[in-house]
N, C-alpha and C. Protein backbone atom coordinates (compact mmCIF):
# COMPACT_ATOMS: atom_id res chain seq x y z
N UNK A 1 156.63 69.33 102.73
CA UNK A 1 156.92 69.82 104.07
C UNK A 1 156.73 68.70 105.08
N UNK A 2 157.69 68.93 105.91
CA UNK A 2 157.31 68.08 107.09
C UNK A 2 156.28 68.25 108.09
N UNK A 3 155.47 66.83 108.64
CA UNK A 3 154.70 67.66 109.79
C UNK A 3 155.28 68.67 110.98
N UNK A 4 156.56 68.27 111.01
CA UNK A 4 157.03 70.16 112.00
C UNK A 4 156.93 71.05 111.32
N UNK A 5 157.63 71.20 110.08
CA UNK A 5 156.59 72.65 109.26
C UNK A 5 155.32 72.47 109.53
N UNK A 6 154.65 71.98 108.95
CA UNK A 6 153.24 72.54 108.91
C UNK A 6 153.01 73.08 110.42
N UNK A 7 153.22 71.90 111.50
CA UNK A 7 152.71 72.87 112.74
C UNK A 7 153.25 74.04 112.80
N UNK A 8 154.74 74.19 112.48
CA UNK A 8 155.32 75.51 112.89
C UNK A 8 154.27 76.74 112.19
N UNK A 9 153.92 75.96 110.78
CA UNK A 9 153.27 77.52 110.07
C UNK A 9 152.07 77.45 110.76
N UNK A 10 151.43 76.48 110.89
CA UNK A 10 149.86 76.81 111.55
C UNK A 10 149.96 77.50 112.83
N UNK A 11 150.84 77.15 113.30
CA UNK A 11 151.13 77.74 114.81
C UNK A 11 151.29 79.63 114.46
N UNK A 12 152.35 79.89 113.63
CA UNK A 12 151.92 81.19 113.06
C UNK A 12 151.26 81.95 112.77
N UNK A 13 150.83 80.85 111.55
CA UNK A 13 149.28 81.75 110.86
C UNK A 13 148.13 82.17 112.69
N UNK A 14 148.06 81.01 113.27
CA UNK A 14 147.53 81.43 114.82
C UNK A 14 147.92 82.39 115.53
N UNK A 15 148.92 82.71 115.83
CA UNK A 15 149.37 83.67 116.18
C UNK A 15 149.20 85.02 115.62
N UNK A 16 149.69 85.30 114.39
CA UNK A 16 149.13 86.30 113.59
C UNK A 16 147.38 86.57 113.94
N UNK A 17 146.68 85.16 114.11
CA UNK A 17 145.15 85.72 114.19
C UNK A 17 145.13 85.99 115.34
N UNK A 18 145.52 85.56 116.53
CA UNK A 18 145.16 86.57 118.18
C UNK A 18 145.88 87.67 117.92
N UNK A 19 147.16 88.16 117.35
CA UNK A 19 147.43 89.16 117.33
C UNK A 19 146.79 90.22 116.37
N UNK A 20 145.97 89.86 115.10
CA UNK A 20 145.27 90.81 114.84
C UNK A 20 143.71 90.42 115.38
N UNK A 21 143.50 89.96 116.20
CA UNK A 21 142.13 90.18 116.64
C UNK A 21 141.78 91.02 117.93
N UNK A 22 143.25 90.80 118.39
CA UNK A 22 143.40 91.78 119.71
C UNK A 22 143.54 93.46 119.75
N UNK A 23 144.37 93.41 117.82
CA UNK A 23 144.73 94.59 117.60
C UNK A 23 143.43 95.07 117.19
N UNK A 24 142.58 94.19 116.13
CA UNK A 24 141.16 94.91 115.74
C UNK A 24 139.98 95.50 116.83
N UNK A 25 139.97 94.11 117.97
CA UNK A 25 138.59 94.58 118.82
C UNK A 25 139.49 95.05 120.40
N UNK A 26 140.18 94.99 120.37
CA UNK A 26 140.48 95.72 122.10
C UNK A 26 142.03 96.76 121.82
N UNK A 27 142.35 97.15 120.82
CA UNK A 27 143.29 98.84 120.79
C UNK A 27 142.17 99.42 119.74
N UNK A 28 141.74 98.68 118.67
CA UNK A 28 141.44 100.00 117.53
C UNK A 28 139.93 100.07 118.18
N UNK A 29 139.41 99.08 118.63
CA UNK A 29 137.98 98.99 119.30
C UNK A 29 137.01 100.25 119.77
N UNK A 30 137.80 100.64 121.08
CA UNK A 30 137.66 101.84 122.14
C UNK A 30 137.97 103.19 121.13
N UNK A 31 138.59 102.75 120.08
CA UNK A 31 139.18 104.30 119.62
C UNK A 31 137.96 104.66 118.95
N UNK A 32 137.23 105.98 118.93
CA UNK A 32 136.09 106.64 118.37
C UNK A 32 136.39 106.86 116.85
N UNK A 33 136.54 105.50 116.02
CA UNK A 33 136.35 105.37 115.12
C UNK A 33 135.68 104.60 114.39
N UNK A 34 135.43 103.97 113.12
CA UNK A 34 134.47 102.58 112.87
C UNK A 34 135.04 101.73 112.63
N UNK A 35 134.62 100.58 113.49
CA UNK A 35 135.93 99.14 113.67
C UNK A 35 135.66 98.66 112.11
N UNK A 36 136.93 98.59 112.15
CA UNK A 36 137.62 97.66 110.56
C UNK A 36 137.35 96.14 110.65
N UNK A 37 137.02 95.49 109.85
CA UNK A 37 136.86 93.91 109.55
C UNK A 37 138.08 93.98 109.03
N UNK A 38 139.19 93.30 110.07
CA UNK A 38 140.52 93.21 109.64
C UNK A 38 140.77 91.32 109.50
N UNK A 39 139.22 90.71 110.14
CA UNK A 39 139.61 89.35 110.30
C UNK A 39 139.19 88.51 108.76
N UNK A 40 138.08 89.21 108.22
CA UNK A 40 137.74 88.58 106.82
C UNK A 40 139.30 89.19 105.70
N UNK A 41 139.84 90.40 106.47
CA UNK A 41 141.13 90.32 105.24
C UNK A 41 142.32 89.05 105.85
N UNK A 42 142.59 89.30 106.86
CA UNK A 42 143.37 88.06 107.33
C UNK A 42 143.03 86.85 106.46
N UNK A 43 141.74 86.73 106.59
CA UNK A 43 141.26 85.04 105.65
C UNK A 43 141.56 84.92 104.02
N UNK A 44 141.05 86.44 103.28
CA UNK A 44 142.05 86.84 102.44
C UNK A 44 143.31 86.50 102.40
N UNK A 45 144.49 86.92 103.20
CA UNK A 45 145.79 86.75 103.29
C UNK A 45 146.27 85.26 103.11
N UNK A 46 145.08 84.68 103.93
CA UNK A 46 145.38 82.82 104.27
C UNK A 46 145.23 82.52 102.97
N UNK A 47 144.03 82.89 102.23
CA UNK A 47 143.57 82.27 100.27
C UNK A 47 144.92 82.67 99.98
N UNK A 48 145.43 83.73 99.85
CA UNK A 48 145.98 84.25 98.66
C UNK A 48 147.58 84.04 98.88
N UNK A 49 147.95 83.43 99.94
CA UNK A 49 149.25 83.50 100.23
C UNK A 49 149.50 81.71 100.36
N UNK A 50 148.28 81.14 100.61
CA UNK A 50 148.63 79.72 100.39
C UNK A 50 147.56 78.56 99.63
N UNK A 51 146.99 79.43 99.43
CA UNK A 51 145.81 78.40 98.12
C UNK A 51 144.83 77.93 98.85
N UNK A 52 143.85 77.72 98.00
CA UNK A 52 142.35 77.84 98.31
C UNK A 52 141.71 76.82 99.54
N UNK A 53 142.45 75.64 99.68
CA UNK A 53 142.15 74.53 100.95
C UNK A 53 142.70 75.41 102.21
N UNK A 54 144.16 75.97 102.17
CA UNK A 54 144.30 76.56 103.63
C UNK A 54 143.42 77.86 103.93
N UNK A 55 143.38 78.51 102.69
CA UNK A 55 142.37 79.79 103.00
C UNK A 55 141.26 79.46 103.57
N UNK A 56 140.60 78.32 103.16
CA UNK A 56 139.07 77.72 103.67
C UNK A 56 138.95 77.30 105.02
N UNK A 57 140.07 76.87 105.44
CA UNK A 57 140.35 76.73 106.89
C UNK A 57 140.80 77.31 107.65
N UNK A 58 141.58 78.41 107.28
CA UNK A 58 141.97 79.32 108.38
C UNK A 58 141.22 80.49 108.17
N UNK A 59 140.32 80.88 107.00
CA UNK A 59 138.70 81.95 106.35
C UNK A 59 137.77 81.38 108.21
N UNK A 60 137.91 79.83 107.89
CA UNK A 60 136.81 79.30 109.47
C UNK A 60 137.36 79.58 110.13
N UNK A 61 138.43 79.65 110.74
CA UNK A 61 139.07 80.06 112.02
C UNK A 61 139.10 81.40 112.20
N UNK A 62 139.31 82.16 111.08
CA UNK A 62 138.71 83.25 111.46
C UNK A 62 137.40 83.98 111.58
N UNK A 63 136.74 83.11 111.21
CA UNK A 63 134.94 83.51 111.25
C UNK A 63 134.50 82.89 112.39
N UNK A 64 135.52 81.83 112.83
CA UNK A 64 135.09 81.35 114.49
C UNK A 64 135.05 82.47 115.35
N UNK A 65 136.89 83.16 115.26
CA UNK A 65 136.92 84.20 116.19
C UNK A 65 135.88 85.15 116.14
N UNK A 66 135.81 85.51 115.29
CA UNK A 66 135.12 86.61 114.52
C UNK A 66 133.33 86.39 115.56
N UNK A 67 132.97 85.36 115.34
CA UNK A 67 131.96 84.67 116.14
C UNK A 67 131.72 84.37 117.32
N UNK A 68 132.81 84.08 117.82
CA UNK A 68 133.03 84.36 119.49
C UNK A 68 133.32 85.60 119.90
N UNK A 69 133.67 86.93 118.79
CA UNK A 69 133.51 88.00 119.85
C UNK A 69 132.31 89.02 119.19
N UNK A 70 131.27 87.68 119.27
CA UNK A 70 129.75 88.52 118.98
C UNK A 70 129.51 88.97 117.73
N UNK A 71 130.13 88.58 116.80
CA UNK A 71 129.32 89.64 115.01
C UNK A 71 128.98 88.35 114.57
N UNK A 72 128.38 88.34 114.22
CA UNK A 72 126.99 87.40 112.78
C UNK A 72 126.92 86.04 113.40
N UNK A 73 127.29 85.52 114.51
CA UNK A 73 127.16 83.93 115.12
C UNK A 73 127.68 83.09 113.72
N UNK A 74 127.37 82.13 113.90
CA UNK A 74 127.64 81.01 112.96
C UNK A 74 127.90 81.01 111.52
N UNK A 75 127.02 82.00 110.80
CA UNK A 75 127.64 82.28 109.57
C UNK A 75 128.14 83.16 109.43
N UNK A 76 129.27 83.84 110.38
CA UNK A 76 130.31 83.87 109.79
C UNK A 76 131.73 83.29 109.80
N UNK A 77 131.12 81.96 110.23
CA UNK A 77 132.14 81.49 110.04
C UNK A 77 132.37 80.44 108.66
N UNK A 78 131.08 80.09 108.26
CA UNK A 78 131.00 79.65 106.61
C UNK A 78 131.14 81.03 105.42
N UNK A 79 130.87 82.08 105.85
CA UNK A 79 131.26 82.87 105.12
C UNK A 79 132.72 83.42 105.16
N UNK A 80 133.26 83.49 105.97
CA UNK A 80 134.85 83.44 106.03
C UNK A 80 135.85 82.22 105.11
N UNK A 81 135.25 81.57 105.54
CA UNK A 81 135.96 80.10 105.11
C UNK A 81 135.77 80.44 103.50
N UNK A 82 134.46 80.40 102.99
CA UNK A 82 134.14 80.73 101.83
C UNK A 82 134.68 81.81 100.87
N UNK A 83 135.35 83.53 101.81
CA UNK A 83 136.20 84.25 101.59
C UNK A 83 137.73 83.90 101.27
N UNK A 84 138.04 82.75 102.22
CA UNK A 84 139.53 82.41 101.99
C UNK A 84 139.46 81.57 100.83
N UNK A 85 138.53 81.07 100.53
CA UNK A 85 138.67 79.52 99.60
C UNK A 85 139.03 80.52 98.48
N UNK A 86 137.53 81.36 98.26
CA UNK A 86 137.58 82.43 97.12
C UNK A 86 138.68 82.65 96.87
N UNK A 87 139.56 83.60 97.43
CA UNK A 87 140.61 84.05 97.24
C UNK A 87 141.74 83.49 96.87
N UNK A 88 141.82 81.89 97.56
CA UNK A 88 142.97 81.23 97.04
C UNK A 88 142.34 80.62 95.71
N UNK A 89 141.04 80.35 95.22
CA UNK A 89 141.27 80.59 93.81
C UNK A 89 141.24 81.04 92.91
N UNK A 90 141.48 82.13 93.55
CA UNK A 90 141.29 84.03 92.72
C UNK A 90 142.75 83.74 92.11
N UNK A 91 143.59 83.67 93.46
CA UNK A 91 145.00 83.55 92.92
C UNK A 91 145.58 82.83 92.58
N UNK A 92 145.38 81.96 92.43
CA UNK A 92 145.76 80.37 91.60
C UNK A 92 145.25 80.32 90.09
N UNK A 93 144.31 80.43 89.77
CA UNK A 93 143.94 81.01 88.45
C UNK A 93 143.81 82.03 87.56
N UNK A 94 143.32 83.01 88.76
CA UNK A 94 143.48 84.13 87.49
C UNK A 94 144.31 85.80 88.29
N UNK A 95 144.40 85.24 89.44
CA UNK A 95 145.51 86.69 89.93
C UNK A 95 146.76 86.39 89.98
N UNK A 96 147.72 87.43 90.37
CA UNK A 96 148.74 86.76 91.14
C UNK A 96 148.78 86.62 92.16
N UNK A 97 149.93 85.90 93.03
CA UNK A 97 149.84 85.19 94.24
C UNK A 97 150.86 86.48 94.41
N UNK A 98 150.48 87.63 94.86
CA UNK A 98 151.20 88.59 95.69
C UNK A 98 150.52 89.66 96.23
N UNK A 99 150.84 91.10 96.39
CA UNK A 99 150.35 92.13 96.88
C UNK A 99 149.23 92.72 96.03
N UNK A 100 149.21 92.86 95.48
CA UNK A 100 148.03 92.98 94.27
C UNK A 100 147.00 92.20 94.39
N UNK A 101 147.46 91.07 94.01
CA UNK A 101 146.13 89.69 93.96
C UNK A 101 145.45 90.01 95.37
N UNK A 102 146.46 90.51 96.69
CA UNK A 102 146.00 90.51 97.97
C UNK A 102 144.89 91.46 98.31
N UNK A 103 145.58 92.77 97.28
CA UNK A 103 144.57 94.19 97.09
C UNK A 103 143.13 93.69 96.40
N UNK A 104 143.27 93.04 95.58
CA UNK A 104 141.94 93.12 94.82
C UNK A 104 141.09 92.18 95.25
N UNK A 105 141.67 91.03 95.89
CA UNK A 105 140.47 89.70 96.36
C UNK A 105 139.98 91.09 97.89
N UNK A 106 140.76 91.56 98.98
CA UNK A 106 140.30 92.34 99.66
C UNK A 106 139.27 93.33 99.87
N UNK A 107 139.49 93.80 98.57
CA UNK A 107 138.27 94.88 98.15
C UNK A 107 137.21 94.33 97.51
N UNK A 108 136.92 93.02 96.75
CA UNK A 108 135.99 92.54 96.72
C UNK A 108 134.96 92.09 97.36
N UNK A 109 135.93 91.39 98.44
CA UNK A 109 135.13 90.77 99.72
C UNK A 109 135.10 92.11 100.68
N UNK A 110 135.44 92.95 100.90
CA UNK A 110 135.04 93.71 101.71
C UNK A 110 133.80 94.56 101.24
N UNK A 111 134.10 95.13 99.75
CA UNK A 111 132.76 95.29 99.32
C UNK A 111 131.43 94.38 99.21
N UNK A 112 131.94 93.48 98.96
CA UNK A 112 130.65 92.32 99.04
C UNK A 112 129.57 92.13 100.32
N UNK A 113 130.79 92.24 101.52
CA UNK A 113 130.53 92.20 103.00
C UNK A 113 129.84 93.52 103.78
N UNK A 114 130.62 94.33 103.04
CA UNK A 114 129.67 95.82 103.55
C UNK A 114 128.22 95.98 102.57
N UNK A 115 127.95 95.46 101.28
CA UNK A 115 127.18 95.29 100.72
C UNK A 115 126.01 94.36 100.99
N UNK A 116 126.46 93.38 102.01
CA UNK A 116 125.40 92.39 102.58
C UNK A 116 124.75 93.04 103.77
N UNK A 117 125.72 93.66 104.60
CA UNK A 117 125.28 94.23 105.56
C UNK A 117 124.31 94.83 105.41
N UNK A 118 124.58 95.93 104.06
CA UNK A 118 123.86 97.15 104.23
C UNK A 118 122.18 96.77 103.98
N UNK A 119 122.85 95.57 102.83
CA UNK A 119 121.18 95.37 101.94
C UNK A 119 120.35 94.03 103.08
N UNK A 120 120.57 93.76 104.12
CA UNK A 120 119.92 92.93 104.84
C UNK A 120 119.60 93.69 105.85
N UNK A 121 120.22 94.77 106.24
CA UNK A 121 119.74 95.89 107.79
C UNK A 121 118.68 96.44 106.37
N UNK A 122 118.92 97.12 105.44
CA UNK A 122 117.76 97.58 104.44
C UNK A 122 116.44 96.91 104.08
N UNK A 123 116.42 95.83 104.14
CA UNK A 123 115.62 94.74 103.59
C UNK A 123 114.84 94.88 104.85
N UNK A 124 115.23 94.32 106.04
CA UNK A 124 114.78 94.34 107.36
C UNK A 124 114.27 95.56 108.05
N UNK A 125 114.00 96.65 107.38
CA UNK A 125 114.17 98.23 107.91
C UNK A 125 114.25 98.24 109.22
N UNK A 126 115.76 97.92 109.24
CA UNK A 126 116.28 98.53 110.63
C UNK A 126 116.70 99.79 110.46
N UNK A 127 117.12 100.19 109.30
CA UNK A 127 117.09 101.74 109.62
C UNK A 127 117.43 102.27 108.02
N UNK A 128 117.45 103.61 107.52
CA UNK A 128 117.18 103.96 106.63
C UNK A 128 118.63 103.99 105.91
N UNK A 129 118.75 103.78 104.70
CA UNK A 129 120.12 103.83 104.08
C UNK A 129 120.34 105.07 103.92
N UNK A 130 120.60 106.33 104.54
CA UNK A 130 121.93 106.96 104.48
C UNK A 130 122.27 106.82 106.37
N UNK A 131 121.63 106.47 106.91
CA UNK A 131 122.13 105.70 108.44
C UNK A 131 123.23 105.02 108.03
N UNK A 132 122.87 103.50 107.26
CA UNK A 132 123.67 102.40 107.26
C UNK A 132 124.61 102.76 106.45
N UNK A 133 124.99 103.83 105.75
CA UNK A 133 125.35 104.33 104.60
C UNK A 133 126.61 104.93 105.43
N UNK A 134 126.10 105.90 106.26
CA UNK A 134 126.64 106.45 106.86
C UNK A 134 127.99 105.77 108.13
N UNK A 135 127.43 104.34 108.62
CA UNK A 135 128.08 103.49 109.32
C UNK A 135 128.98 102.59 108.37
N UNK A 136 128.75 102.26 107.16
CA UNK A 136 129.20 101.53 106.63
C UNK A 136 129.94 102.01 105.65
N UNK A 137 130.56 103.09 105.03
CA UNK A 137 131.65 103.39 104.25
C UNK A 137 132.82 103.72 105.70
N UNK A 138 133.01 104.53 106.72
CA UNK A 138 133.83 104.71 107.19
C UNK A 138 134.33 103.26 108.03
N UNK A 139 133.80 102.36 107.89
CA UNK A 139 134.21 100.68 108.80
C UNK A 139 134.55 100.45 107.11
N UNK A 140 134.14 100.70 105.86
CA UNK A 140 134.81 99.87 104.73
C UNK A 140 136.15 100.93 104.25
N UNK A 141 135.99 102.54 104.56
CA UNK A 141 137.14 102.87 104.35
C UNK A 141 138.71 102.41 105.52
N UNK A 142 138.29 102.33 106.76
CA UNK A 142 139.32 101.86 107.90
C UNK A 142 139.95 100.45 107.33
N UNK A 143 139.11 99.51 106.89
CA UNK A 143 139.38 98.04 106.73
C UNK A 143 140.11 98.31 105.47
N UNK A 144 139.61 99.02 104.33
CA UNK A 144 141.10 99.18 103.03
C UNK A 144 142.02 99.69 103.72
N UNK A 145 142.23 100.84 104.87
CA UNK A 145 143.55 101.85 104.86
C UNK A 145 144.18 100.69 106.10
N UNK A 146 143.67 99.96 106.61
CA UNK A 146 144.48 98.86 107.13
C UNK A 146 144.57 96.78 106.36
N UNK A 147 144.52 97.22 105.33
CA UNK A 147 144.76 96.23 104.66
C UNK A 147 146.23 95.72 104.07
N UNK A 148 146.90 96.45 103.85
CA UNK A 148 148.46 96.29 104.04
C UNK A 148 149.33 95.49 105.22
N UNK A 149 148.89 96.00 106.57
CA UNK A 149 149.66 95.70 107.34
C UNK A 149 148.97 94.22 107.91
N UNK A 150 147.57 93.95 107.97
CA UNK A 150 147.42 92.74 107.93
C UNK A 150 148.34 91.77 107.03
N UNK A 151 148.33 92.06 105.40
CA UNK A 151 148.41 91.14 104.66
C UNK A 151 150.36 90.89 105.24
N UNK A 152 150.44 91.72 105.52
CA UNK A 152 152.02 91.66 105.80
C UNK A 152 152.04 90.62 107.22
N UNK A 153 151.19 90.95 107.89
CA UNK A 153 151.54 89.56 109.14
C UNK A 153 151.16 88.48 108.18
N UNK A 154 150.85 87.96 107.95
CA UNK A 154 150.00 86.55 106.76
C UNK A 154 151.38 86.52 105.99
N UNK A 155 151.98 87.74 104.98
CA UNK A 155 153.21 87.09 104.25
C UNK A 155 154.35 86.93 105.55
N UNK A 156 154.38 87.22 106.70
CA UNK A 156 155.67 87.22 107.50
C UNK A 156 155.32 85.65 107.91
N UNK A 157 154.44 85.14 108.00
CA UNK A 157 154.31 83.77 108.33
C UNK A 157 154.61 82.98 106.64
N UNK A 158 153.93 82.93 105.85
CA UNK A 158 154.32 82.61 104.34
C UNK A 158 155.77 82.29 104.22
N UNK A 159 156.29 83.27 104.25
CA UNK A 159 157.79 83.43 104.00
C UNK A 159 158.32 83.22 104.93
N UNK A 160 158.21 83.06 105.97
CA UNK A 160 159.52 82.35 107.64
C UNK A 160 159.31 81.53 107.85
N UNK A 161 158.21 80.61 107.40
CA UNK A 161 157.96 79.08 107.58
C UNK A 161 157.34 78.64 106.34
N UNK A 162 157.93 78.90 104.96
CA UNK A 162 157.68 78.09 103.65
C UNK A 162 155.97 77.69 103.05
N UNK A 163 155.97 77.84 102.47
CA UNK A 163 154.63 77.88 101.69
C UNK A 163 153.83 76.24 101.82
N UNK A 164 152.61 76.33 102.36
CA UNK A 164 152.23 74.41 102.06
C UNK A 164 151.82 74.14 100.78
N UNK A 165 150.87 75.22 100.01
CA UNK A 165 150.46 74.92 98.98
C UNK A 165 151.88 74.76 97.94
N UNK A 166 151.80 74.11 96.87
CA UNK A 166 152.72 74.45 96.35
C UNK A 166 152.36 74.21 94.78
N UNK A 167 153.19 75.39 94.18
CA UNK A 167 152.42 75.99 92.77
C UNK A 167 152.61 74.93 91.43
């Protein structure tokens, strides 16, 4: 690829992330439901749609945002990065590089992530597990039932501006 591809796709893949970060914390935000971690699947989308170096860097860019609008400060943005890397070599070795591979690295890391949560507010007794129990399946069921339409902004950039990794 040329360096105008690449900017064109990075410029994308960017775009795609203000547009789902706007869609996650200021429309689905206000709605009286439990906000979805739609930005650790995005980083997902980045692993699994272009291999494990871009996932790792655009996993940080989204654990930046993710960090500037107040959840976990600083690590999460090594844990993001660390989500995308994962994933792009989930799918480079042993998944496929499509909708599937996208489903299953997703639900890992989202379980993993609601699983850290729960067992560090537990550890810390901030409050009793069927509380956190209670907060934390309906934010991990929202983030699967919107996991599709993320991964679909991530392949609409993939596919309209050509793949960097290449297989």
């Amino acid at each position: 690829m040329t360096r105008r591809d690449i900017i064109k796709k990075w410029t994308a893949y960017l775009i795609a992330l203000a547009l789902v970060s706007v869609v996650n914390y200021y429309v689905l935000g206000p709605l009286p439901i439990s906000l979805p971690l739609l930005l650790p699947i995005l980083a997902v989308a980045g692993g699994t749609l272009e291999g494990a170096s871009f996932g790792a860097v655009y996993g940080g860019l989204c654990g930046a945002v993710m960090s500037s609008l107040g959840y976990l400060g600083p690590g999460c943005i090594i844990s993001l990065s660390a989500v995308g890397w994962g994933a792009g070599l989930a799918t480079q070795y042993i998944l496929r590089r499509d909708v599937w591979g996208h489903l299953i690295c997703s639900l890992i890391a989202i379980l993993a992530w609601e699983l850290w949560t729960v067992g560090v507010r537990l550890l810390s007794h901030t409050a009793p597990l069927e509380v956190l129990l209670r907060v934390a399946a309906p934010e991990l069921l929202w983030t699967l039932a919107l996991t599709l339409p993320v991964y679909w902004a991530g392949r609409f950039c993939c596919i309209h501006y050509g793949r960097i990794y290449h297989e």
